[in-house]
C-alpha atoms as a PDB file:
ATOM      1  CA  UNK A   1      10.079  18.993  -8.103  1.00  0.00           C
ATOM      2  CA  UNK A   2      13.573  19.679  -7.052  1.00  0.00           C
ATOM      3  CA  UNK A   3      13.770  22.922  -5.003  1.00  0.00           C
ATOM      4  CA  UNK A   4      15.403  23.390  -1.605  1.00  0.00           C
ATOM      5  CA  UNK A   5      15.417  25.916   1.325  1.00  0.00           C
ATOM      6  CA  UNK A   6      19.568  27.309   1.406  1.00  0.00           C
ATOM      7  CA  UNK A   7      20.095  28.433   5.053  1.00  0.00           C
ATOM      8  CA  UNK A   8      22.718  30.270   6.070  1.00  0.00           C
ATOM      9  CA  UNK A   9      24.129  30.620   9.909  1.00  0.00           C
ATOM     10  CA  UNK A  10      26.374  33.329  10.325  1.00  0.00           C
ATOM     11  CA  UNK A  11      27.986  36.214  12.573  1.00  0.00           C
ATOM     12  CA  UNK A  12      25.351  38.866  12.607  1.00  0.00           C
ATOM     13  CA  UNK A  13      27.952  41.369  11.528  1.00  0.00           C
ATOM     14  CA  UNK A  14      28.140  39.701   8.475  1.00  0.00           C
ATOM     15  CA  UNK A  15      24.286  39.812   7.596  1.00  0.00           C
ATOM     16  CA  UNK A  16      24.267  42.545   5.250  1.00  0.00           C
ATOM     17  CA  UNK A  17      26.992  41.364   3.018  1.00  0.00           C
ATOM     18  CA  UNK A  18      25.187  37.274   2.743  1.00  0.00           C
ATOM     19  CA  UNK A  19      21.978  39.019   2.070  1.00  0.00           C
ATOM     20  CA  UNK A  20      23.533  40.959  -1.027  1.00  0.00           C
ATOM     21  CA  UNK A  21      25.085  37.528  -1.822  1.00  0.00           C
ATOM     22  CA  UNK A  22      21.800  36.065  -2.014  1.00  0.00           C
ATOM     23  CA  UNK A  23      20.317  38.546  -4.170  1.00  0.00           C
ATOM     24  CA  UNK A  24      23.346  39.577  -6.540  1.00  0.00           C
ATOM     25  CA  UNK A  25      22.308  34.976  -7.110  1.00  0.00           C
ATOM     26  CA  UNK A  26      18.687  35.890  -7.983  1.00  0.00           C
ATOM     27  CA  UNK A  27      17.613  34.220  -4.410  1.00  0.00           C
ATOM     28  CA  UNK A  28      15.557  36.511  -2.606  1.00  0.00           C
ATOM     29  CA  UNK A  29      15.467  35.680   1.583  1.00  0.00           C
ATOM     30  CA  UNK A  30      12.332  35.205   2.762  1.00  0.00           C
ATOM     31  CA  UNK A  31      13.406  34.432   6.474  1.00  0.00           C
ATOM     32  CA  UNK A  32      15.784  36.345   8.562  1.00  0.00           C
ATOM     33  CA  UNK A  33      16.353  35.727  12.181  1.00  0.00           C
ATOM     34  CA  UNK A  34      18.267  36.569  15.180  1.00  0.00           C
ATOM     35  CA  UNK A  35      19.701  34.240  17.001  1.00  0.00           C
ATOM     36  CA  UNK A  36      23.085  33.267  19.067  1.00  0.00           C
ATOM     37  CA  UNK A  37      25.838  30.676  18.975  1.00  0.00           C
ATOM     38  CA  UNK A  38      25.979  27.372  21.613  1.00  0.00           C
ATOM     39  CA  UNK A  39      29.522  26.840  21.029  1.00  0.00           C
ATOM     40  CA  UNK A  40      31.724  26.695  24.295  1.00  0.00           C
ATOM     41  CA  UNK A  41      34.111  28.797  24.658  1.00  0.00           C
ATOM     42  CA  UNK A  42      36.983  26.090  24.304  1.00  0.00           C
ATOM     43  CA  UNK A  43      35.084  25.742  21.047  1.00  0.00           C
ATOM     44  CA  UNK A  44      35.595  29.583  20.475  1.00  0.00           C
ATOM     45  CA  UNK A  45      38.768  29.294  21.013  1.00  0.00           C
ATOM     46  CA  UNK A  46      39.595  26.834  18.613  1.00  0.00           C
ATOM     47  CA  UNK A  47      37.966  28.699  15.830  1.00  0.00           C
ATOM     48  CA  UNK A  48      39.548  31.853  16.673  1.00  0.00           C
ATOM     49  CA  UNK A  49      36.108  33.518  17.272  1.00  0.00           C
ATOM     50  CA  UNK A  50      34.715  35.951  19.914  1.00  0.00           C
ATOM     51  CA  UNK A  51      31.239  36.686  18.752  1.00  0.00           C
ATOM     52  CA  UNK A  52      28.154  34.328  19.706  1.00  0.00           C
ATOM     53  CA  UNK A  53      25.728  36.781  17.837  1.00  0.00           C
ATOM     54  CA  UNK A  54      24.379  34.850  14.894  1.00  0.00           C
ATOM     55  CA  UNK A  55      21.739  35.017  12.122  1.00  0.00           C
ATOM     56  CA  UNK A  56      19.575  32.956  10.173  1.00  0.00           C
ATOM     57  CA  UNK A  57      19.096  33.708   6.467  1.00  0.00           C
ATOM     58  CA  UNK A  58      17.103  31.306   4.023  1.00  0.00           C
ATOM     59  CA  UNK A  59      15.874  31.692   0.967  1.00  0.00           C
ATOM     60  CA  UNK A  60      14.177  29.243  -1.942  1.00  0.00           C
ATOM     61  CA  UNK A  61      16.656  28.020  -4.730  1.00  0.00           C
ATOM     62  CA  UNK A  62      16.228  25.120  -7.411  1.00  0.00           C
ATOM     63  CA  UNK A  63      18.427  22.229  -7.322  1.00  0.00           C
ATOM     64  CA  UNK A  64      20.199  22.606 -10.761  1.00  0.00           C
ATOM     65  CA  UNK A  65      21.424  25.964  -9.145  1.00  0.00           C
ATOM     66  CA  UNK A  66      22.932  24.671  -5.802  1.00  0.00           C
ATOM     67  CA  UNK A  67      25.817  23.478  -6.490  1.00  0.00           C
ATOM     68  CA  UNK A  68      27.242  26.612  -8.397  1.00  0.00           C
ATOM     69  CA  UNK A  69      25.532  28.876  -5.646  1.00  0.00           C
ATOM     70  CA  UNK A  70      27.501  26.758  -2.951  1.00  0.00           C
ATOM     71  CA  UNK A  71      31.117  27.376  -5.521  1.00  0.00           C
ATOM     72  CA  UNK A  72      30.712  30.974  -5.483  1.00  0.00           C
ATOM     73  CA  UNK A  73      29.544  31.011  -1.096  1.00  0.00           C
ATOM     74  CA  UNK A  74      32.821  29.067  -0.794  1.00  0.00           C
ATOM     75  CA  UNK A  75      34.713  31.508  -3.151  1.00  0.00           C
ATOM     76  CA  UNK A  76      33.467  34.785  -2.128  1.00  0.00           C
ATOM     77  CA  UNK A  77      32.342  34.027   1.022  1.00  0.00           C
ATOM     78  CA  UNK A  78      34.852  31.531   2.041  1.00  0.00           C
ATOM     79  CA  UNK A  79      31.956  29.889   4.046  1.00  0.00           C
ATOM     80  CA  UNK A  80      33.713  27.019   3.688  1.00  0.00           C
ATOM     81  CA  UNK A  81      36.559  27.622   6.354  1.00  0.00           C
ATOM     82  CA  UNK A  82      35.555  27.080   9.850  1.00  0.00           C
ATOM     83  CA  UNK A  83      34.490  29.929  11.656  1.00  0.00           C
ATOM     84  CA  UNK A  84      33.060  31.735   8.903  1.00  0.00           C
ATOM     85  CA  UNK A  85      29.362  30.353   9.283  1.00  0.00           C
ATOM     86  CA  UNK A  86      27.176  27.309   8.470  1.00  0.00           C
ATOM     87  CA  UNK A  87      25.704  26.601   4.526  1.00  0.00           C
ATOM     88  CA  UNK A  88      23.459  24.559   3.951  1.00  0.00           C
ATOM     89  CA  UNK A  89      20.217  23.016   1.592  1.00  0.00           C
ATOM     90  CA  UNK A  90      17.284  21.043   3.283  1.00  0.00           C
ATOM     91  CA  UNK A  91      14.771  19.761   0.537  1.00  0.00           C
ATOM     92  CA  UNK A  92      11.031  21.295   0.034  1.00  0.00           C
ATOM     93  CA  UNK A  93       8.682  18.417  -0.232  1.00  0.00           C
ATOM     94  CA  UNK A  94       5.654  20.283  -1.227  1.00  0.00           C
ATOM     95  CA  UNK A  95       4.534  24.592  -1.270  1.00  0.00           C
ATOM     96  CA  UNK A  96       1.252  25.820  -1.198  1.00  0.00           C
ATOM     97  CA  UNK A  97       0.324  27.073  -4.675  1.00  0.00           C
ATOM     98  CA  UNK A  98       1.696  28.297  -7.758  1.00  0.00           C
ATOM     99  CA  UNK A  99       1.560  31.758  -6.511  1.00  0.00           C
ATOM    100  CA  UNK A 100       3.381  31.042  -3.191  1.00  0.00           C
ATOM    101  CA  UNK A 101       5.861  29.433  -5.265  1.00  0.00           C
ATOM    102  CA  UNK A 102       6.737  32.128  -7.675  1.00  0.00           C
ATOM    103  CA  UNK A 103       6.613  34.333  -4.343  1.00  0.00           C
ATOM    104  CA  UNK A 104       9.289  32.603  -2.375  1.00  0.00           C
ATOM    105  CA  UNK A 105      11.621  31.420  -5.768  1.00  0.00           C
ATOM    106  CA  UNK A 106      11.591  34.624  -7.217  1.00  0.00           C
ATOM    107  CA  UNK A 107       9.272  33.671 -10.060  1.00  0.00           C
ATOM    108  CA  UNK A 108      12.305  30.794 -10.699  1.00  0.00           C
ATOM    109  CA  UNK A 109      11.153  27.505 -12.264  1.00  0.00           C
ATOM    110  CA  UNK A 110      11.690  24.831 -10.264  1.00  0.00           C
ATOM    111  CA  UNK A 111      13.379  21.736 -11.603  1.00  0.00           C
ATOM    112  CA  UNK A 112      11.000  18.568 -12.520  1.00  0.00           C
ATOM    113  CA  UNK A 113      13.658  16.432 -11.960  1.00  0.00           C
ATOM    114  CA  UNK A 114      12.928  14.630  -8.381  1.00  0.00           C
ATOM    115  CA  UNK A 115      16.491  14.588  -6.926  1.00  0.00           C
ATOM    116  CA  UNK A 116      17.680  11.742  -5.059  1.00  0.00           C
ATOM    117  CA  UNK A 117      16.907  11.109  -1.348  1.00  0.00           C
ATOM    118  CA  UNK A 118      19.812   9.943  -0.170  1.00  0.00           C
ATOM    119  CA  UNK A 119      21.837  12.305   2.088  1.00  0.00           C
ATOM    120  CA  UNK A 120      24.761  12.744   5.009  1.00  0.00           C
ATOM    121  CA  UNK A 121      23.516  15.322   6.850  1.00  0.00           C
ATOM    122  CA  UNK A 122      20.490  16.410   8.802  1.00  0.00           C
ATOM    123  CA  UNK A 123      19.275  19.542  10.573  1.00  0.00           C
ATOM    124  CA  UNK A 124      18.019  18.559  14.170  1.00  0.00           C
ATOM    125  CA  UNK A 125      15.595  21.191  15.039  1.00  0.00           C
ATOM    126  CA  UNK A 126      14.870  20.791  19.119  1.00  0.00           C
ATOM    127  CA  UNK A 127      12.100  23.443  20.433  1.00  0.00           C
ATOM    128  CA  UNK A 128      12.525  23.433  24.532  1.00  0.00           C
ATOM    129  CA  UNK A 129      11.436  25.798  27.391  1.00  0.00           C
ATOM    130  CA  UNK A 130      13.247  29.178  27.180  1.00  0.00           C
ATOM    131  CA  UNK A 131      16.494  28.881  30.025  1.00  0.00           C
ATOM    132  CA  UNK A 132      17.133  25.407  29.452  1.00  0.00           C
ATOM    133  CA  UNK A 133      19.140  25.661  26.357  1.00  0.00           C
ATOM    134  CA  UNK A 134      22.275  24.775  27.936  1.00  0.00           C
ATOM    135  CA  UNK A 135      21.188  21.695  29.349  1.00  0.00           C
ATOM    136  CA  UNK A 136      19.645  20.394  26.332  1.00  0.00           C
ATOM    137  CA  UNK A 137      23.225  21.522  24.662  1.00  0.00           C
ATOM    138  CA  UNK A 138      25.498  19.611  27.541  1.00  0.00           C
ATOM    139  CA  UNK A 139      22.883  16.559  26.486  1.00  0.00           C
ATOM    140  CA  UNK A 140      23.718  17.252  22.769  1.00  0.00           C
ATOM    141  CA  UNK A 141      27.164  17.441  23.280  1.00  0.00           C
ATOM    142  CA  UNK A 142      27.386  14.804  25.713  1.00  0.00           C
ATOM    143  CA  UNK A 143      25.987  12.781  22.717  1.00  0.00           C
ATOM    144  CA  UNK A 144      28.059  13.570  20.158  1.00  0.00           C
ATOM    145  CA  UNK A 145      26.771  17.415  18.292  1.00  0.00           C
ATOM    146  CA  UNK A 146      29.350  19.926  18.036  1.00  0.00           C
ATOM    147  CA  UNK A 147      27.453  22.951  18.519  1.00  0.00           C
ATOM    148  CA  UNK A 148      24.236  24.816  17.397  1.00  0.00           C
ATOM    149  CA  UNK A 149      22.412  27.864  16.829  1.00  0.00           C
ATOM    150  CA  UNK A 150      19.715  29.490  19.427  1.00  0.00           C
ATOM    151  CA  UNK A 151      16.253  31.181  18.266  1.00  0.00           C
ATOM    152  CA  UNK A 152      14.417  32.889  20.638  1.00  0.00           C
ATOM    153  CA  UNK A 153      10.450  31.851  19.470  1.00  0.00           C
ATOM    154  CA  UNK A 154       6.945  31.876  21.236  1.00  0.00           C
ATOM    155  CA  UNK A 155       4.993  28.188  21.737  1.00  0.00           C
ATOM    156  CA  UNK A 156       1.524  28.107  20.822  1.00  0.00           C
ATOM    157  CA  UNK A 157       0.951  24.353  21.252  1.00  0.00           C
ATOM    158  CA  UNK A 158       0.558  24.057  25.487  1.00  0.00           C
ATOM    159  CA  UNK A 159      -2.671  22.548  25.301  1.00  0.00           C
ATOM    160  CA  UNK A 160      -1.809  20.295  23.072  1.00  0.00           C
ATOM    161  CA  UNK A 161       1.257  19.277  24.986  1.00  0.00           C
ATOM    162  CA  UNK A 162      -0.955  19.028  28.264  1.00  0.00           C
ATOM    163  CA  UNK A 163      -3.329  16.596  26.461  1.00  0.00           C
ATOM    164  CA  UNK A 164      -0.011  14.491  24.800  1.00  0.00           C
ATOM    165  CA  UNK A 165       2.539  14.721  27.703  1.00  0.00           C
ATOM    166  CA  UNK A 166       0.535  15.401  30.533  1.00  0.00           C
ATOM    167  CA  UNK A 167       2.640  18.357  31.244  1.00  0.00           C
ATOM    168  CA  UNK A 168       2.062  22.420  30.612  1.00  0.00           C
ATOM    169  CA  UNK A 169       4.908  23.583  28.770  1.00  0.00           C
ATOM    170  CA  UNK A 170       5.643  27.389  29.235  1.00  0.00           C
ATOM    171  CA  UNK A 171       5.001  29.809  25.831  1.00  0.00           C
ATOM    172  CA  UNK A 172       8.290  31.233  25.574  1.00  0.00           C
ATOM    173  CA  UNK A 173      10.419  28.971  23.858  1.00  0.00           C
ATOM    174  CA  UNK A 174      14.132  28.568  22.639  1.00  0.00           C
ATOM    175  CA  UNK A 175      14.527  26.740  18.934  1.00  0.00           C
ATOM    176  CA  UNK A 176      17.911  25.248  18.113  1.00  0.00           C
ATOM    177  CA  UNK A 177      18.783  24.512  15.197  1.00  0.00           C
ATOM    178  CA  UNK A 178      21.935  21.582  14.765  1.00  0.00           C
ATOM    179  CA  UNK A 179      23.224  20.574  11.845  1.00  0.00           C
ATOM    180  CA  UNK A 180      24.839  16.917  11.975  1.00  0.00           C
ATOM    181  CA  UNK A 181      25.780  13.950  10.102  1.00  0.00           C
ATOM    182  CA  UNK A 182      22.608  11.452  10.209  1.00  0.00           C
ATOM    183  CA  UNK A 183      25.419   8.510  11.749  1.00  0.00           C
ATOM    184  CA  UNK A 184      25.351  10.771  14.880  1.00  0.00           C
ATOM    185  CA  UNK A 185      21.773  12.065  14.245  1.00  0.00           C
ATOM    186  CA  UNK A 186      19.807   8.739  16.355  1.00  0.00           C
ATOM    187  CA  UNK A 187      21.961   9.021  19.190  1.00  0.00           C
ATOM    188  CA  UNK A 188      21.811  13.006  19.806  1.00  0.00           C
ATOM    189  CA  UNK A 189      17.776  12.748  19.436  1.00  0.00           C
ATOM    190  CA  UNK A 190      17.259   9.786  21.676  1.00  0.00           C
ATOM    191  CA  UNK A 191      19.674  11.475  24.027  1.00  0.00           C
ATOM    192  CA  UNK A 192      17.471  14.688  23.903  1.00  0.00           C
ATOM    193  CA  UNK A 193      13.984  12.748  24.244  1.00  0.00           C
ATOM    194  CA  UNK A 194      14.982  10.697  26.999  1.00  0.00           C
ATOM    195  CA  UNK A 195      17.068  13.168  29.451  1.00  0.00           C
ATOM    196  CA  UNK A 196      15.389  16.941  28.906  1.00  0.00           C
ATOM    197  CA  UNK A 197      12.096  15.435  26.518  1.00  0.00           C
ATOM    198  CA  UNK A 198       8.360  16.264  27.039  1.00  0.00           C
ATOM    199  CA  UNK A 199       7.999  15.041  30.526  1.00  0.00           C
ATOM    200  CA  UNK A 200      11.110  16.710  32.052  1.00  0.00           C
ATOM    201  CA  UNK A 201      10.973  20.627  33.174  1.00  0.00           C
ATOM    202  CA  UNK A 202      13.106  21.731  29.941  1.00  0.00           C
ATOM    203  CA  UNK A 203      10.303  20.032  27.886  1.00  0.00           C
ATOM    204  CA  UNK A 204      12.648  20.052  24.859  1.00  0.00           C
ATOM    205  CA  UNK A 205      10.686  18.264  21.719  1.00  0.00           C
ATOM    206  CA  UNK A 206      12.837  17.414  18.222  1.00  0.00           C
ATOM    207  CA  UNK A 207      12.472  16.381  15.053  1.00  0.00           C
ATOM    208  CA  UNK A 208      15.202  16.315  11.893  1.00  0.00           C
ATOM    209  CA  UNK A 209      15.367  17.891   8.673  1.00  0.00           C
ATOM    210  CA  UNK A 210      17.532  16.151   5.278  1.00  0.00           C
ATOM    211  CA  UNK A 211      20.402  18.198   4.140  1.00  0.00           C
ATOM    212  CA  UNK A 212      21.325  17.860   0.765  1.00  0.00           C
ATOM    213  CA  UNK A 213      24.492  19.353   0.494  1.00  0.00           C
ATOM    214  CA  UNK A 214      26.389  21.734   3.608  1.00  0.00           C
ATOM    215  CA  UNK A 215      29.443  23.531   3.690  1.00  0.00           C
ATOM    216  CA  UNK A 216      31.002  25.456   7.106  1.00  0.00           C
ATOM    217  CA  UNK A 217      31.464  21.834   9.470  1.00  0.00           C
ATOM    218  CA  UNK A 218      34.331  20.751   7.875  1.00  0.00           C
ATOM    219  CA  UNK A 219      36.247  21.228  10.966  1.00  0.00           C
ATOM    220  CA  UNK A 220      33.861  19.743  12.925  1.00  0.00           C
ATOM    221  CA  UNK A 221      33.908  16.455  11.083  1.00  0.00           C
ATOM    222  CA  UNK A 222      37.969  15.995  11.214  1.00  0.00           C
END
């Protein structure tokens, strides 16, 4: 089964106008979330941008539609040239039902196909203690990532983190999401884990997602 979860990063101005995109393409979003940019300001600079208010927008699409969806993001939205957001697919193993599945594809059909599991790019998702994002970021960074996006969640795993780590990790957390090429991937996670991990007071915890096809880091890779 060939579907994926397209996420979107963007400049919260911009929301309204990506989640028309998404359904003028038949993909309905069924996450939308408020978040802000890590990018420094030298980074800022560079790109020629001001704003660190960013969103999150995802929504289910098969694979036999991605790469036209990803033509007409680059052509309407120019999401392609830096500064103007982050695109990308990160493959759905398995869903919960046929019912969930017509739910969060729009009643779609998903492709039988099983597409091929080879890809460039992964999504580092690190969960830490809220107020330490920027010193997991200056790890990041120190270990290679460009830059990231900051979600503001709520932990509801301390006991379990007690029992693990032998530490109490505070509920209010800070998710941020980094999209890299899986040559840099190792390094930025072992980086994380062993200078602002479990046992340290940031208490940052990652794992990494497969990206099967990104636009937006173009700039970020030259």
């Amino acid at each position: 089964m060939d579907i994926g979860l397209m996420i979107t990063i963007l400049d919260r101005v911009e929301l309204y106008d990506v989640m028309k995109f998404y359904e003028k393409n038949n993909i309905t979003p069924v996450i939308t979330m408020l978040g802000r940019g890590t990018a420094t300001q030298k980074q800022l600079r560079i790109l020629g941008l001001d704003n660190m208010q960013k969103a999150l927008i995802a929504g289910v699409i098969a694979g036999s539609e991605k790469h036209d969806f990803f033509s007409k993001a680059k052509r309407e939205l120019m999401i392609d040239i830096p500064g103007n957001g982050v695109m990308m697919s990160v493959p759905l193993k398995s869903v919960s039902g046929g019912k969930t599945l017509s739910y969060i594809s729009n009643e779609r059909k998903p492709d039988k196909e099983v597409p091929k599991m080879e890809f460039k790019h992964e999504l580092i998702v690190v969960v830490a203690n809220s107020g330490y994002t920027d010193d997991v970021m200056d790890v990041a960074r120190e270990a290679g990532a460009g830059g990231g996006t900051v979600i503001h969640a709520k932990g509801t795993g301390a006991k379990l983190a007690n029992k693990f780590f032998g530490v109490s990790l505070a509920e209010e957390k800070e998710v941020m999401l980094i999209a890299e090429s899986c040559t840099k991937k190792s390094v930025i996670m072992k980086s994380i884990a062993e200078k602002v991990g479990p046992s340290t007071p940031a208490g940052a915890i990652c794992f990494s997602l497969p990206i099967s096809e990104i636009a937006g880091i173009r700039m970020l890779e030259d």
